[in-house]
Protein backbone atom coordinates (compact mmCIF):
# COMPACT_ATOMS: atom_id res chain seq x y z
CA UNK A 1 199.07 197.84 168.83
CA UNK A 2 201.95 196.08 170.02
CA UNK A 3 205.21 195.98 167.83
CA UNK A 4 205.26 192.52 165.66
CA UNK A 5 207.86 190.27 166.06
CA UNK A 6 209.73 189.12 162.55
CA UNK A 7 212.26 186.65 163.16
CA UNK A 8 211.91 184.00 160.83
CA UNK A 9 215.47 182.43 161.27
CA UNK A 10 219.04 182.40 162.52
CA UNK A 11 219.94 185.52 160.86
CA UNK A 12 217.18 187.61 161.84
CA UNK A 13 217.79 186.21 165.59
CA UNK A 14 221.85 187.08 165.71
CA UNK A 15 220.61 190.58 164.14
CA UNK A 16 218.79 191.52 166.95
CA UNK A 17 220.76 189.68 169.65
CA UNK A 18 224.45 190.73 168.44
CA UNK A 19 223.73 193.96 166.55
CA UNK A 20 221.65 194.43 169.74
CA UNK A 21 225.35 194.78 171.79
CA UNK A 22 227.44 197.91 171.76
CA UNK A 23 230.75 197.14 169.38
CA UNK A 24 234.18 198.41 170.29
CA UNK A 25 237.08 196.50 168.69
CA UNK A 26 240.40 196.49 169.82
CA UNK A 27 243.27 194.59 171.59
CA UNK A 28 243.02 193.09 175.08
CA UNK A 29 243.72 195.00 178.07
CA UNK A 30 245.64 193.66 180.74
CA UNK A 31 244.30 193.06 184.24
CA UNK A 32 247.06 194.79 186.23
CA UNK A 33 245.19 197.41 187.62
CA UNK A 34 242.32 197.68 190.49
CA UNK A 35 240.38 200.96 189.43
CA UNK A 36 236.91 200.21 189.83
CA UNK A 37 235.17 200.38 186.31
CA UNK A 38 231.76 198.31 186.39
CA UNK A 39 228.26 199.56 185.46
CA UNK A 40 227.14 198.34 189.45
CA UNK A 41 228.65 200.00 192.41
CA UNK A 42 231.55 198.53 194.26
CA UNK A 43 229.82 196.55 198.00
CA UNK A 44 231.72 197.33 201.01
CA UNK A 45 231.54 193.58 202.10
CA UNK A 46 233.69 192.39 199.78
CA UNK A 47 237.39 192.24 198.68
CA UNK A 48 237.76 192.62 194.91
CA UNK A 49 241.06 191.86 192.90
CA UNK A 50 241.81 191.24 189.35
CA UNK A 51 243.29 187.76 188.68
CA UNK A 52 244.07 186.26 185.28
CA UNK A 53 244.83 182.50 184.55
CA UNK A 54 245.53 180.38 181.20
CA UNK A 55 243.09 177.90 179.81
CA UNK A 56 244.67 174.80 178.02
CA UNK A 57 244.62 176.54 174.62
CA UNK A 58 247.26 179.36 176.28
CA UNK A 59 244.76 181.68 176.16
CA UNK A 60 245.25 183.89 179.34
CA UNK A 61 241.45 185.17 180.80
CA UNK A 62 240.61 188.48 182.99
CA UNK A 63 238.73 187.69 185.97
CA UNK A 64 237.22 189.54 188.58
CA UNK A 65 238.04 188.03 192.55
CA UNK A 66 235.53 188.67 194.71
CA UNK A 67 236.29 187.93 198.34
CA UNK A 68 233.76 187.83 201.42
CA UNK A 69 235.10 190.97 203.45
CA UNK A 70 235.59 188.61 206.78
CA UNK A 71 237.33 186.05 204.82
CA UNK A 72 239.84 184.35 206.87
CA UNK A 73 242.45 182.51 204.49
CA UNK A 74 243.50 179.73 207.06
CA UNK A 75 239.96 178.32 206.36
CA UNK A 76 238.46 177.05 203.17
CA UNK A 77 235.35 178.16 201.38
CA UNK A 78 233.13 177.29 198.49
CA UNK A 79 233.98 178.63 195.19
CA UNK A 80 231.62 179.77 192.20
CA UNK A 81 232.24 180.34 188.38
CA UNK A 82 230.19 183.41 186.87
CA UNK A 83 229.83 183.49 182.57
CA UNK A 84 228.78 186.74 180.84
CA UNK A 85 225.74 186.92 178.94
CA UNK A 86 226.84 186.69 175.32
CA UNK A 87 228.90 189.28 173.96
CA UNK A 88 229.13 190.90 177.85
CA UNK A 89 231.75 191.35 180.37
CA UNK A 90 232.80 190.89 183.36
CA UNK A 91 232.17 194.38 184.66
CA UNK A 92 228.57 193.94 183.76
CA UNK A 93 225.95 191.81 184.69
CA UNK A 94 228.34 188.45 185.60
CA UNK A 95 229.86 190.87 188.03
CA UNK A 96 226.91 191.61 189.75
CA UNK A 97 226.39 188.04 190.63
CA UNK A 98 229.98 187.32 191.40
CA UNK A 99 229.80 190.31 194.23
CA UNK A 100 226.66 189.67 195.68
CA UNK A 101 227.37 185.79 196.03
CA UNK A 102 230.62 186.93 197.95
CA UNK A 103 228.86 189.04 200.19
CA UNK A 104 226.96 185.98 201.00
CA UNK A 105 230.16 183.83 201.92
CA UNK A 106 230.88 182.45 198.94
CA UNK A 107 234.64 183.28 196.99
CA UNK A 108 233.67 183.97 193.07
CA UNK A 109 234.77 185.06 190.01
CA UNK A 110 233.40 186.90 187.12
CA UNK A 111 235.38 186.19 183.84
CA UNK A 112 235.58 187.43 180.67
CA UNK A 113 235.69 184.76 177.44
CA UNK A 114 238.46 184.63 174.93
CA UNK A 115 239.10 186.97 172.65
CA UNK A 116 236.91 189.30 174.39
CA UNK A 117 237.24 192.28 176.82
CA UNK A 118 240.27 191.80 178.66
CA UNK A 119 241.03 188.42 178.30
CA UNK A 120 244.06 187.74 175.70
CA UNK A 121 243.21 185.80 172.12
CA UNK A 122 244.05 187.11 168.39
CA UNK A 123 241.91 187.96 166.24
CA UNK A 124 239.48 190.11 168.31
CA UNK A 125 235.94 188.73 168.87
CA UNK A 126 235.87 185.80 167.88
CA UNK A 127 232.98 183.23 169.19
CA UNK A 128 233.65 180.04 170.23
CA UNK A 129 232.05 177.68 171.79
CA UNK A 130 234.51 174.77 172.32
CA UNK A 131 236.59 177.17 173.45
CA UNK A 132 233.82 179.33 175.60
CA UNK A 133 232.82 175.85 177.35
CA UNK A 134 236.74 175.36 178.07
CA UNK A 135 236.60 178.83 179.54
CA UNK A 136 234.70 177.72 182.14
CA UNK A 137 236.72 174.72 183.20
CA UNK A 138 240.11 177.11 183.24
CA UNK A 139 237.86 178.81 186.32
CA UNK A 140 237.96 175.54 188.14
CA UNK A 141 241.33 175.45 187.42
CA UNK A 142 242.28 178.65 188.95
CA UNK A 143 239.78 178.58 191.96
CA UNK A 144 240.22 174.92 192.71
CA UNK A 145 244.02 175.86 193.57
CA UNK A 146 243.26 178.69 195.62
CA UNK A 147 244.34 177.55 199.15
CA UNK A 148 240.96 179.04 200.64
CA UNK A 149 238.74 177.59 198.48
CA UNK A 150 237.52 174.02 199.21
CA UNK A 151 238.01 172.61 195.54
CA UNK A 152 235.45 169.97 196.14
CA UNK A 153 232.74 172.74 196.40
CA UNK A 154 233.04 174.57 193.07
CA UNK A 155 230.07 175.06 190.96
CA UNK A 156 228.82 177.47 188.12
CA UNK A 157 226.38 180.35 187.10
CA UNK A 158 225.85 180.79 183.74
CA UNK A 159 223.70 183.97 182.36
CA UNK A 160 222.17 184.36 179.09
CA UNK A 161 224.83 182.64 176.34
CA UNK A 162 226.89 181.52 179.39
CA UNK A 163 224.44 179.09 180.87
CA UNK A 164 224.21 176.85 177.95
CA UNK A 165 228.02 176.93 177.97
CA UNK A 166 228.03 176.45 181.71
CA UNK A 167 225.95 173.25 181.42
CA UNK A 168 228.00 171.97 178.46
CA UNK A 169 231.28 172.33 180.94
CA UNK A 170 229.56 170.38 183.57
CA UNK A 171 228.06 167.42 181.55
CA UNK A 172 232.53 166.64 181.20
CA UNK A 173 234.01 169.01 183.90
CA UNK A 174 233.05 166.45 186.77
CA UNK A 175 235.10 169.28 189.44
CA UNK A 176 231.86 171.37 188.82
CA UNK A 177 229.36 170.08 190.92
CA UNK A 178 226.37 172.35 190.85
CA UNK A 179 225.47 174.60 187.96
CA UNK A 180 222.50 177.44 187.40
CA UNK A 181 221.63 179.31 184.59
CA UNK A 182 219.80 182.53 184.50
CA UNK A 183 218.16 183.71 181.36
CA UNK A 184 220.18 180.73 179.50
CA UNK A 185 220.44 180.98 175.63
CA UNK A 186 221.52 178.36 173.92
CA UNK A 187 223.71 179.52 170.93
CA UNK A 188 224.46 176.88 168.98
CA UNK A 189 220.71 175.72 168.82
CA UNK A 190 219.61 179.24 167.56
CA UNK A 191 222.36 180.03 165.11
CA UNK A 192 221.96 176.00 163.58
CA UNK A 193 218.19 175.84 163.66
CA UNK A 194 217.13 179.73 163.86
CA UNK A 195 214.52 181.61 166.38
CA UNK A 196 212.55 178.87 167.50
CA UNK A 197 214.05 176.03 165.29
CA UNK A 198 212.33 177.43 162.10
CA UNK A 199 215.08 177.18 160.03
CA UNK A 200 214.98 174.94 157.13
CA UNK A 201 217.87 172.74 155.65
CA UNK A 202 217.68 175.07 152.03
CA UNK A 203 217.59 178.10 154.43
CA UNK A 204 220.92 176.88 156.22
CA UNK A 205 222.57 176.04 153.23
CA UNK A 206 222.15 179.54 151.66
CA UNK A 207 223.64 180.66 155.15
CA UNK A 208 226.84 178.58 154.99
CA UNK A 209 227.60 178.88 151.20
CA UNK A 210 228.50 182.85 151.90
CA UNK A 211 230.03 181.86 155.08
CA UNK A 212 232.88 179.79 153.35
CA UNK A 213 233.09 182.23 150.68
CA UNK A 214 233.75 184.86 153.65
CA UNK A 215 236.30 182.51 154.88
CA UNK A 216 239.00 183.00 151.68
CA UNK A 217 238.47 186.48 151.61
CA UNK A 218 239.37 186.82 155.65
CA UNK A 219 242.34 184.97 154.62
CA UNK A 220 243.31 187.05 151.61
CA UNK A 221 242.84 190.00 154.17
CA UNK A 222 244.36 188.76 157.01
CA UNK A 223 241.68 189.48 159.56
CA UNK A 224 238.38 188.06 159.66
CA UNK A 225 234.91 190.12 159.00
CA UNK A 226 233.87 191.87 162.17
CA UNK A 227 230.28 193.53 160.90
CA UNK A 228 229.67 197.00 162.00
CA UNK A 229 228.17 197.47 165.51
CA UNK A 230 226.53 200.10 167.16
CA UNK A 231 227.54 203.73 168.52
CA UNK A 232 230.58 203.64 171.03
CA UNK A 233 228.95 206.31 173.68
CA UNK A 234 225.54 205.37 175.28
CA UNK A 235 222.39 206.39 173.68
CA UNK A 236 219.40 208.67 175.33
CA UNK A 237 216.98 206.17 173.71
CA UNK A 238 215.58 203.03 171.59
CA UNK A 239 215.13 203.41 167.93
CA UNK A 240 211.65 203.21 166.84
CA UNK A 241 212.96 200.53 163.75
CA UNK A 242 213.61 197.74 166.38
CA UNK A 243 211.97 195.02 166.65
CA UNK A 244 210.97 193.59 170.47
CA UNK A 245 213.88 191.51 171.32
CA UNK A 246 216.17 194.32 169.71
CA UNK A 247 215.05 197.29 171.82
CA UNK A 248 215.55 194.96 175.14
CA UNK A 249 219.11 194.41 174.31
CA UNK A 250 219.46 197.92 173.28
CA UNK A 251 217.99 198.99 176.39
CA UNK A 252 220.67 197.31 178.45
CA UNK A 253 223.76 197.35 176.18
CA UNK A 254 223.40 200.19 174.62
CA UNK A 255 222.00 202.77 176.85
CA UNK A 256 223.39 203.41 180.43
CA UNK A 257 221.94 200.69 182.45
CA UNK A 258 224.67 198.89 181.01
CA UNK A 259 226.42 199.98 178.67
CA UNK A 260 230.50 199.45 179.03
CA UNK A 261 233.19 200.32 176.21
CA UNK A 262 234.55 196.64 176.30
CA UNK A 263 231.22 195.43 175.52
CA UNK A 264 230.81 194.82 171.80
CA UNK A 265 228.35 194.14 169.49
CA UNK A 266 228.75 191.27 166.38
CA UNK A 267 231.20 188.50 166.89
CA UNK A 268 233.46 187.73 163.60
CA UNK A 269 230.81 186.72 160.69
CA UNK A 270 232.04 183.27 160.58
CA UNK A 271 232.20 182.35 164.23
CA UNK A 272 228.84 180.94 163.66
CA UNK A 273 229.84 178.01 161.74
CA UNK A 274 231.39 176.34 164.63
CA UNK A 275 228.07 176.93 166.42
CA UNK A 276 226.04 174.79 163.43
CA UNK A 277 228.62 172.34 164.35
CA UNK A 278 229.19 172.48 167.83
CA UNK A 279 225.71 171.58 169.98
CA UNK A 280 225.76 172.31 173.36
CA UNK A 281 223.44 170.21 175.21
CA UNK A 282 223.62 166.72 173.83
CA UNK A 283 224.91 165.37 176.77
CA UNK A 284 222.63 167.40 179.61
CA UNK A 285 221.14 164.34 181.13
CA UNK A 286 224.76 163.14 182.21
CA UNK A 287 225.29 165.81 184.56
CA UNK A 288 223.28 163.77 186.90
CA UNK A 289 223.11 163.17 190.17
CA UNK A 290 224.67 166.70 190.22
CA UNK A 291 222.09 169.41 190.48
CA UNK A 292 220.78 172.48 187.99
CA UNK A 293 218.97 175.58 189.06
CA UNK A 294 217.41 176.98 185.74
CA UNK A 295 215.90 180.36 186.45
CA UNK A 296 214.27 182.77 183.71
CA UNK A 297 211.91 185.44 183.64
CA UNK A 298 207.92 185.55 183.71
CA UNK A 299 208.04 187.20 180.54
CA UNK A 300 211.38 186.60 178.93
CA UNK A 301 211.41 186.14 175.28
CA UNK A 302 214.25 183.01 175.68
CA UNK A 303 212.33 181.58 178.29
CA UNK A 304 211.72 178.50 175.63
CA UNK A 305 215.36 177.68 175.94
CA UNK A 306 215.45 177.01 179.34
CA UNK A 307 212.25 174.92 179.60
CA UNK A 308 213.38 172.93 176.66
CA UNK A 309 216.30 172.28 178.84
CA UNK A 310 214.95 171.58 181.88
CA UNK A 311 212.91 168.54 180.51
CA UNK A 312 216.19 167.59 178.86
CA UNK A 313 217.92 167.46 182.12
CA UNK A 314 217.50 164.67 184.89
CA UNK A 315 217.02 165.10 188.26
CA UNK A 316 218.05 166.51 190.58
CA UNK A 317 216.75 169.76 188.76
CA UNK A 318 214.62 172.61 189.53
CA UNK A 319 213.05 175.26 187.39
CA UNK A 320 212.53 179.07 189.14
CA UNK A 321 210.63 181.20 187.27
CA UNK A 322 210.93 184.75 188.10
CA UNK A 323 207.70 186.85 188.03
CA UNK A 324 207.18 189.83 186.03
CA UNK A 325 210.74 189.57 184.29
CA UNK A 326 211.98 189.68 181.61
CA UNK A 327 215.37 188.31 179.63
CA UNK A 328 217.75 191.19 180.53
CA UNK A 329 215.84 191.87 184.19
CA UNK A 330 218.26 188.61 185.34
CA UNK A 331 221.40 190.48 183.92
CA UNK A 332 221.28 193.36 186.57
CA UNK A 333 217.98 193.73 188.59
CA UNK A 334 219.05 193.41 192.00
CA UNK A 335 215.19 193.48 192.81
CA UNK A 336 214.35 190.56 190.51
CA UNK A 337 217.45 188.38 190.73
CA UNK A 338 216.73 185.62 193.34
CA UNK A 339 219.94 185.62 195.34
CA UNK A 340 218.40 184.18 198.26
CA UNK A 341 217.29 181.04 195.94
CA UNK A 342 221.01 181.10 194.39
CA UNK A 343 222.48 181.28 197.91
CA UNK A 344 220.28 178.10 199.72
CA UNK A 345 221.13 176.45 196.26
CA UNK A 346 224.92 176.48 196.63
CA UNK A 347 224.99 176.26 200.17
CA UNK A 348 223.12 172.79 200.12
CA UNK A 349 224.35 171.33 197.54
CA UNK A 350 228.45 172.99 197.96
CA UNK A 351 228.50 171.12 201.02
């Protein structure tokens, strides 16, 4: 009999997506150095550097720079934007994309969000998503003055979390002008309304009471809640006590597939009441006459997400639906991603 499901709202959902993610606190490192430390191995068709860049809050963001390997500077090329899943990094599956894109001509960069793996921001971990959407617009920023890249030709890939924050970018960040999402989450949604918008108003009110009470005593302490997370070294296996969507996340965060020690698990406890007050998508249908690529997995668990989003959006649009996958498969499944379908994307509509 297969495992039941018991996610009845918001709480239950951040459990097993957050608590899901392997936790390491700690300060930001800087990006000064080229040692090769992702969970893929490095292609030999592309030219890798570390870059950072400020967004408008001062914030100063790690990136990855990945460079076709026949790149020739005097000419200009088209430039792509790559967001972690949620609570990723860049040296996981946003890397992945970023490399393989370059090998196909494109110049991209993975990056990781504020506050978060190498990137600068104090406290530690906090979850944002004004300033998570902003992060995304810094990219533009910072490829769109690259002399090589055409800055007329940028557009975005967002992955799990990322893609609803990708799409929120575009709908006022008219610079970006194509976006796809791959597994997209939408965050805000499923931390306001809970797993599959059963939330009700009594149950969000019993939420937010405790989160404003958390808020003094973070003050009186100086540092905000960070709620324990999971072992720091990769584990052999899933624990029998999770529940579906837990063990996938486990199986990719938390065992070796992809497990990396800047990856972390909970955000701060009360990030999520800027998400109940923050929601992403309002404006999707403005993003138009630009074009969006949703693609999700056969058998993904957040596949509602995306289809709820693609009837929100207008065309042009397209919805890709990967067989056999599931949510994490699109993080790092080099035989499931669609790169070819990402590639004739950009290419026609970066042009």
């Amino acid at each position: 009999m297969k495992k039941k499901l018991r996610l009845t709202h918001w709480s239950q959902l951040i459990s097993a997506v957050l608590a899901s993610l392997l936790f390491i606190s700690g300060v930001a490192v800087a990006a000064d150095t080229q040692e090769w430390d992702k969970t893929f191995p490095k292609s030999d068709k592309v030219i890798h550097e570390k870059v950072s860049y400020s967004n408008r809050y001062g914030i100063t963001l790690a990136a990855d720079l990945y460079l076709p390997k026949n790149i020739d500077k005097s000419k200009k090329y088209p430039g792509l934007i790559v967001g972690t899943p949620y609570g990723g990094v860049k040296e996981q599956g946003a890397g992945i994309y970023a490399q393989t894109m370059a090998e196909r001509g494109f110049v991209a960069i993975a990056f990781d969000e504020s506050f978060n793996g190498e990137s600068s921001g104090e406290p530690r971990h906090i979850s944002s998503p004004d300033i998570f959407v902003e992060d995304f617009s810094a990219g533009v920023d910072f490829l769109g003055t690259r002399p090589y890249v055409d800055r007329n030709k940028i557009g975005v890939i967002g992955i799990c979390g990322s893609g609803a924050f990708a799409i929120t970018a575009a709908q006022v960040d008219h610079r970006i002008k194509a976006v796809a999402t791959a597994s997209m989450y939408d965050m805000s949604r499923v931390i306001r309304n809970g797993w599959k918008d059963s939330m009700s108003d009594e149950q969000r009110n019993k939420t937010l009471d405790p989160l404003g009470e958390q808020r003094w005593k973070d003050f009186e302490n100086g540092s905000p809640l960070l709620p324990a997370g999971f072992p720091s070294e990769p584990t052999d296996s899933i624990p029998e006590s999770l529940d579906p969507i837990s063990s996938e996340f486990w199986e990719y965060y938390a065992m070796a597939r992809g497990h990396h020690p800047r990856s972390h698990g909970p955000f701060t406890q009360t990030s999520n009441m800027a998400f109940m007050n923050f929601p992403l998508m309002n404006y999707i249908d403005t993003i138009s006459p630009r074009p969006i690529l949703f693609i999700m997995g056969e058998n993904a668990h957040s596949r509602y997400f995306t289809e709820d989003a693609y009837e929100m959006a207008a065309e042009p649009k397209e919805l890709y639906i990967v067989p056999g996958a599931r949510h994490i498969d699109l993080y790092d499944r080099m035989d499931m991603i669609p790169f070819d379908k990402l590639t004739s994307f950009f290419k026609e509509n970066l042009k």
